[in-house]
N, C-alpha and C. Protein backbone atom coordinates (compact mmCIF):
# COMPACT_ATOMS: atom_id res chain seq x y z
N UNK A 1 0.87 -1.18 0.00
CA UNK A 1 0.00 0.00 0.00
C UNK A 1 0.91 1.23 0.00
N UNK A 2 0.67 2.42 -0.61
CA UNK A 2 1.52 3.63 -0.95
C UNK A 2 1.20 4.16 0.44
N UNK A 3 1.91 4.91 0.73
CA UNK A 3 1.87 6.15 1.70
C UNK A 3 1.16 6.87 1.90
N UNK A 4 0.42 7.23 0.96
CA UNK A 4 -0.58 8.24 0.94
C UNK A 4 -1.78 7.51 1.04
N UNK A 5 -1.77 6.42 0.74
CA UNK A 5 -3.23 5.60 0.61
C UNK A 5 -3.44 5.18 1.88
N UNK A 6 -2.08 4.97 2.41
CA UNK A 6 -1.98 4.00 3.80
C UNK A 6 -2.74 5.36 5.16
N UNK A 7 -2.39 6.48 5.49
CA UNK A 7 -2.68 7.67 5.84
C UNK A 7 -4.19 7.82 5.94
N UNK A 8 -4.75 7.80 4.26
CA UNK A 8 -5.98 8.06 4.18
C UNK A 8 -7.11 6.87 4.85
N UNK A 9 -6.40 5.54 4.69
CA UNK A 9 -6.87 4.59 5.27
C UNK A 9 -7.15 4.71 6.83
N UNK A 10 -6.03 5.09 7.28
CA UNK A 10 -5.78 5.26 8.57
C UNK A 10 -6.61 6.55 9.12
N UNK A 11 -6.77 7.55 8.76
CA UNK A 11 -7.58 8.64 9.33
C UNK A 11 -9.32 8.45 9.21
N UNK A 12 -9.10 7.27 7.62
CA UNK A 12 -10.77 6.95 7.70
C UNK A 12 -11.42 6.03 8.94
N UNK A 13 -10.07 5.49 9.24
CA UNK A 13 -10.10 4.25 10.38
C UNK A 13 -10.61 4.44 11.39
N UNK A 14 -10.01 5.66 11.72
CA UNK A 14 -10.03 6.36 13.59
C UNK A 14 -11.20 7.09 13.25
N UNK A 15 -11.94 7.50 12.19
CA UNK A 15 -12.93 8.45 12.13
C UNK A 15 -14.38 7.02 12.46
N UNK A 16 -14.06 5.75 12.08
CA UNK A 16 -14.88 5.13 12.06
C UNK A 16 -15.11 4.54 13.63
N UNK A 17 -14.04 4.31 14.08
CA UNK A 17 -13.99 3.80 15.34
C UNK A 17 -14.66 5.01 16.01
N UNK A 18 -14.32 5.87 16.00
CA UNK A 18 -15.46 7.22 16.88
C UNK A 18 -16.54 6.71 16.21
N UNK A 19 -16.92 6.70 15.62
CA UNK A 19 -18.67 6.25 14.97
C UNK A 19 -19.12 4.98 15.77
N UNK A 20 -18.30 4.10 15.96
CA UNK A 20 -18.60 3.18 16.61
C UNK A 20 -18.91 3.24 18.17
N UNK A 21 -18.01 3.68 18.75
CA UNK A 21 -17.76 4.09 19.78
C UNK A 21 -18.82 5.17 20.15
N UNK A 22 -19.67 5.99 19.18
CA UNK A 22 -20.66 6.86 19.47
C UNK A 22 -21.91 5.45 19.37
N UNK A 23 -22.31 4.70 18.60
CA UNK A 23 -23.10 3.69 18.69
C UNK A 23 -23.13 2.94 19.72
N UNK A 24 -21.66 2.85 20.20
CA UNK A 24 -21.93 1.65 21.91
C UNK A 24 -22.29 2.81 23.13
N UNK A 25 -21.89 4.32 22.65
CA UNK A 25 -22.64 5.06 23.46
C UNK A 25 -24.04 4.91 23.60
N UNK A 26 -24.54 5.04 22.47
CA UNK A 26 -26.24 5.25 21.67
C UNK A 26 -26.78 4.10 22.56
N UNK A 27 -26.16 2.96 22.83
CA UNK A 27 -26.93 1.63 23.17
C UNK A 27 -26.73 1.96 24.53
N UNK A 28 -25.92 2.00 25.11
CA UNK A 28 -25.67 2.34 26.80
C UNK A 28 -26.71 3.79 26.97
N UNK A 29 -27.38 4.33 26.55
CA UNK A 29 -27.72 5.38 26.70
C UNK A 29 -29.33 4.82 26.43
N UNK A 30 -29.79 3.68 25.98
CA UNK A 30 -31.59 3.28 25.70
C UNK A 30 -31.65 4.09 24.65
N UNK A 31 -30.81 4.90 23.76
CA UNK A 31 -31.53 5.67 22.47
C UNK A 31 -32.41 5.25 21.85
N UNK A 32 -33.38 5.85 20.56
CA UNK A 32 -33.97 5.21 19.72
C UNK A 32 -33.49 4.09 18.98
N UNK A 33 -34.16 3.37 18.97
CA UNK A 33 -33.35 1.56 17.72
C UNK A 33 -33.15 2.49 16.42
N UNK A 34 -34.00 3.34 15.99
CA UNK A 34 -34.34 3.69 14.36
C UNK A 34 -32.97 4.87 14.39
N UNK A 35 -32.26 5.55 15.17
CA UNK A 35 -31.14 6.24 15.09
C UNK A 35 -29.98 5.65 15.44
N UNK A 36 -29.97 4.33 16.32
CA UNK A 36 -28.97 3.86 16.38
C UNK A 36 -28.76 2.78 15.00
N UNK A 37 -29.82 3.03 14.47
CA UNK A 37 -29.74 1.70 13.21
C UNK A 37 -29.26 2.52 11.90
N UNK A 38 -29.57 4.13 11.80
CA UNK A 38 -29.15 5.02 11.13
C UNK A 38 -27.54 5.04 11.57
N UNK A 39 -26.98 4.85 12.75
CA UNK A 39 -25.52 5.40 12.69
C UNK A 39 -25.21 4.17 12.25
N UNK A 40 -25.36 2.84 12.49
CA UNK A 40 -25.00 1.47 11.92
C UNK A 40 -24.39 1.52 10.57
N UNK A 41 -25.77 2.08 9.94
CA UNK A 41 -25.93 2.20 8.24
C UNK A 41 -24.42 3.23 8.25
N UNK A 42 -24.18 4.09 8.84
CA UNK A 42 -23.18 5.40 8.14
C UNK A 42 -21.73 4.67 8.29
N UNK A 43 -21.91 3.96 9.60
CA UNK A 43 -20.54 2.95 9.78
C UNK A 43 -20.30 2.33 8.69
N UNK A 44 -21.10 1.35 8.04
CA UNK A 44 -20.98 0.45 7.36
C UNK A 44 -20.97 1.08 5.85
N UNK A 45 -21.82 2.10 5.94
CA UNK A 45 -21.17 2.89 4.45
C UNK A 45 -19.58 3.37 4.46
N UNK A 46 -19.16 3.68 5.83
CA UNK A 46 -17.40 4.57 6.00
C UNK A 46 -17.24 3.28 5.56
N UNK A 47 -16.92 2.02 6.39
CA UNK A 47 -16.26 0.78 6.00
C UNK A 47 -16.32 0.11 4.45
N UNK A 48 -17.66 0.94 3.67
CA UNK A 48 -17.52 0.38 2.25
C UNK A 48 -16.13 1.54 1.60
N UNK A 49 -16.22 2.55 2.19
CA UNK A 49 -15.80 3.28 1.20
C UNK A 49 -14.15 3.23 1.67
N UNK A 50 -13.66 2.90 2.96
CA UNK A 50 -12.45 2.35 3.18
C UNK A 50 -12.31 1.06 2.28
N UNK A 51 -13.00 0.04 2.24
CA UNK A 51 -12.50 -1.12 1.44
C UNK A 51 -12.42 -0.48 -0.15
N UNK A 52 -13.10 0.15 -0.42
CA UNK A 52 -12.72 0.58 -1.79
C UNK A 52 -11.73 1.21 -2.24
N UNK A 53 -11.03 1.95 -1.34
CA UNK A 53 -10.00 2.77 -1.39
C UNK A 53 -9.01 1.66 -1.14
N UNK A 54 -9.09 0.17 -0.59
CA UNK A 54 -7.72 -0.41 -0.56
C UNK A 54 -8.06 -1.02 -1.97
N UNK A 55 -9.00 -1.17 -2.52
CA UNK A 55 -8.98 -2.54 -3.49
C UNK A 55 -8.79 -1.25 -4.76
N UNK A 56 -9.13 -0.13 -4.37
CA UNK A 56 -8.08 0.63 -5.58
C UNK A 56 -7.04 0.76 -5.79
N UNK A 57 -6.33 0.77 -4.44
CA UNK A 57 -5.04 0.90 -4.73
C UNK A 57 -4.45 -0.58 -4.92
N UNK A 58 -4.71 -1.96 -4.67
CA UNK A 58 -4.76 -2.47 -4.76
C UNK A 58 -4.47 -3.26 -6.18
N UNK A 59 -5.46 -2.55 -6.86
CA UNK A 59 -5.56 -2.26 -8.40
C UNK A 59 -5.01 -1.98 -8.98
N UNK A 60 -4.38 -0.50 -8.24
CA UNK A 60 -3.75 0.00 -9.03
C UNK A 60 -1.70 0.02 -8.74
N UNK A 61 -1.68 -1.08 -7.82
CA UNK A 61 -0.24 -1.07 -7.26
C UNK A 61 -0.06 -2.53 -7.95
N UNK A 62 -0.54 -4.25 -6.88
CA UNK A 62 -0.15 -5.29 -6.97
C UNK A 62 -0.76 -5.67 -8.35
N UNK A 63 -1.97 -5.52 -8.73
CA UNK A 63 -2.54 -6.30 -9.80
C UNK A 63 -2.17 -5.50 -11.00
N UNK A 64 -1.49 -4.01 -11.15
CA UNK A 64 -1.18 -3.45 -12.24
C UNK A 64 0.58 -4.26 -12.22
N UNK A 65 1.12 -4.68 -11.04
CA UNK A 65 2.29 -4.99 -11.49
C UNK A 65 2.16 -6.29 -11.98
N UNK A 66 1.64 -7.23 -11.35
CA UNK A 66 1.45 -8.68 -11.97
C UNK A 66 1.11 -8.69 -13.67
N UNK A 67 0.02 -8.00 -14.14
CA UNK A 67 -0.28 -7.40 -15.77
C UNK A 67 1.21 -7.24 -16.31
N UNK A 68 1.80 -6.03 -15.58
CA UNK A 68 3.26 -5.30 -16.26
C UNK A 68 4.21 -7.00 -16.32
N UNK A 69 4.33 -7.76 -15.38
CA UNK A 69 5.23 -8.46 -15.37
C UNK A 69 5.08 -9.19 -16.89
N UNK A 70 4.33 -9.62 -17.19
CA UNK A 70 3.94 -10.71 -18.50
C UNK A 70 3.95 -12.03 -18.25
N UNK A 71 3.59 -12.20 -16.72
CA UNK A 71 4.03 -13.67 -16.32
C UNK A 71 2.42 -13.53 -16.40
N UNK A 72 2.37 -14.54 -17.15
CA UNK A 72 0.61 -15.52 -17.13
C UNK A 72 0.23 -16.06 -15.81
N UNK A 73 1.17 -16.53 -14.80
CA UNK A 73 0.66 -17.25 -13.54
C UNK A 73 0.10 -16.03 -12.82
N UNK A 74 1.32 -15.29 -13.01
CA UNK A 74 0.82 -14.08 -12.04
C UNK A 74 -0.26 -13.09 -12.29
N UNK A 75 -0.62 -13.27 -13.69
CA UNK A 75 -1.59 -12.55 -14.05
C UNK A 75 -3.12 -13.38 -13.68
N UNK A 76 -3.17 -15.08 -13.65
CA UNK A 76 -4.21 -15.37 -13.45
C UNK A 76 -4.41 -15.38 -11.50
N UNK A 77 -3.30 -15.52 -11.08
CA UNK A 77 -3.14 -15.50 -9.16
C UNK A 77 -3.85 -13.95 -9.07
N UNK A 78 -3.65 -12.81 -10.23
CA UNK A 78 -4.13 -11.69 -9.35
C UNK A 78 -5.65 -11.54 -9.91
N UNK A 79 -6.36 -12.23 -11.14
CA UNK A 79 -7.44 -12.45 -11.28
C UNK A 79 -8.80 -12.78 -10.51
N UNK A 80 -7.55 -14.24 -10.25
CA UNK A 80 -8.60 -14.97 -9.02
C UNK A 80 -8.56 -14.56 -7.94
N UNK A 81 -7.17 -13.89 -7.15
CA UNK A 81 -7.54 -12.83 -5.93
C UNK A 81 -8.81 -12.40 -6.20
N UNK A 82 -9.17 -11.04 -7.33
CA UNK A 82 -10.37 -10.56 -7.53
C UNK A 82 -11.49 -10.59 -7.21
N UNK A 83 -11.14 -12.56 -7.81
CA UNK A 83 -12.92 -13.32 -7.84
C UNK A 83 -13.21 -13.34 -6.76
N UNK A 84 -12.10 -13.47 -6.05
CA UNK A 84 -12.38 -13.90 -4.09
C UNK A 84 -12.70 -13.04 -3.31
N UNK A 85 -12.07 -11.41 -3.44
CA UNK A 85 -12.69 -10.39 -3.04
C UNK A 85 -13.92 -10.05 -3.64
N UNK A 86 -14.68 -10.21 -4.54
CA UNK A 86 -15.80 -9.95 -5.13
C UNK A 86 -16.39 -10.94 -4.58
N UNK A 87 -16.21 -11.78 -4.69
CA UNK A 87 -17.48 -12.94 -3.83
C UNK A 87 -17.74 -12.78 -2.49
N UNK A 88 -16.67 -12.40 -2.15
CA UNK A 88 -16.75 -12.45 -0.17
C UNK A 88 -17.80 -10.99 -0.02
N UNK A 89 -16.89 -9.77 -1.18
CA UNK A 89 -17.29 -8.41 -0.38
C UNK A 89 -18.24 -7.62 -1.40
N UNK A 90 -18.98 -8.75 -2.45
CA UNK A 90 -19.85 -7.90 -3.07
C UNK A 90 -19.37 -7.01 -3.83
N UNK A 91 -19.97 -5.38 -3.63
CA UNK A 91 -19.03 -4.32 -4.44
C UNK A 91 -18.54 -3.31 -3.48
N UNK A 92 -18.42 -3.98 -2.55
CA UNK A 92 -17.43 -3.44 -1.10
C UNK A 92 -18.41 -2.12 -0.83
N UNK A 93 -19.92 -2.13 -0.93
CA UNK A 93 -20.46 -0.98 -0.51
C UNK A 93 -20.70 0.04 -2.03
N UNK A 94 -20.36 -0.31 -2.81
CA UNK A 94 -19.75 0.82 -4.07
C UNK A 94 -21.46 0.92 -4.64
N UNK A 95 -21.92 2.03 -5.70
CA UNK A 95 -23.00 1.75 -6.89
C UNK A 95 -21.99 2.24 -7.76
């Protein structure tokens, strides 16, 4: 992961953990279900949009070098990575 990606990852990180950390407030506190189910949703949208930001760079670091190499193994190993992150994570939150 680049430096700059790694950073942005990281500040989206700690911004999410306060979100969380405001939700285990929300529950210790009897809040409404329908606002604590609204901050749920915003968590889980930050966490789509962190996974997208690794599987871009991702994209655009390991699986653009495996392509550059011209090695066929390595080009189908970073394929099927793909398939495996797409199956597990959907479209990581994305439209």
């Amino acid at each position: 992961m680049d430096e700059s990606t790694r950073k942005q990852v990281k500040a989206r990180l700690r911004r999410i953990s306060g979100q969380i950390a405001g939700i285990e407030r929300m529950v210790d506190e009897d809040r409404y279900c329908v606002d604590i189910l609204l901050q749920i949703a915003a968590a889980r949208a930050a966490l789509g949009a962190v996974g997208r930001l690794v599987l871009g760079n991702h994209v655009e670091t390991c699986v653009a070098e495996a392509f550059r190499s011209g090695q066929a193994r390595d080009r189908r190993e970073k394929i099927d990575e793909l398939m495996e992150v797409f199956a597990r994570f959907g479209s990581l939150g994305g439209r």
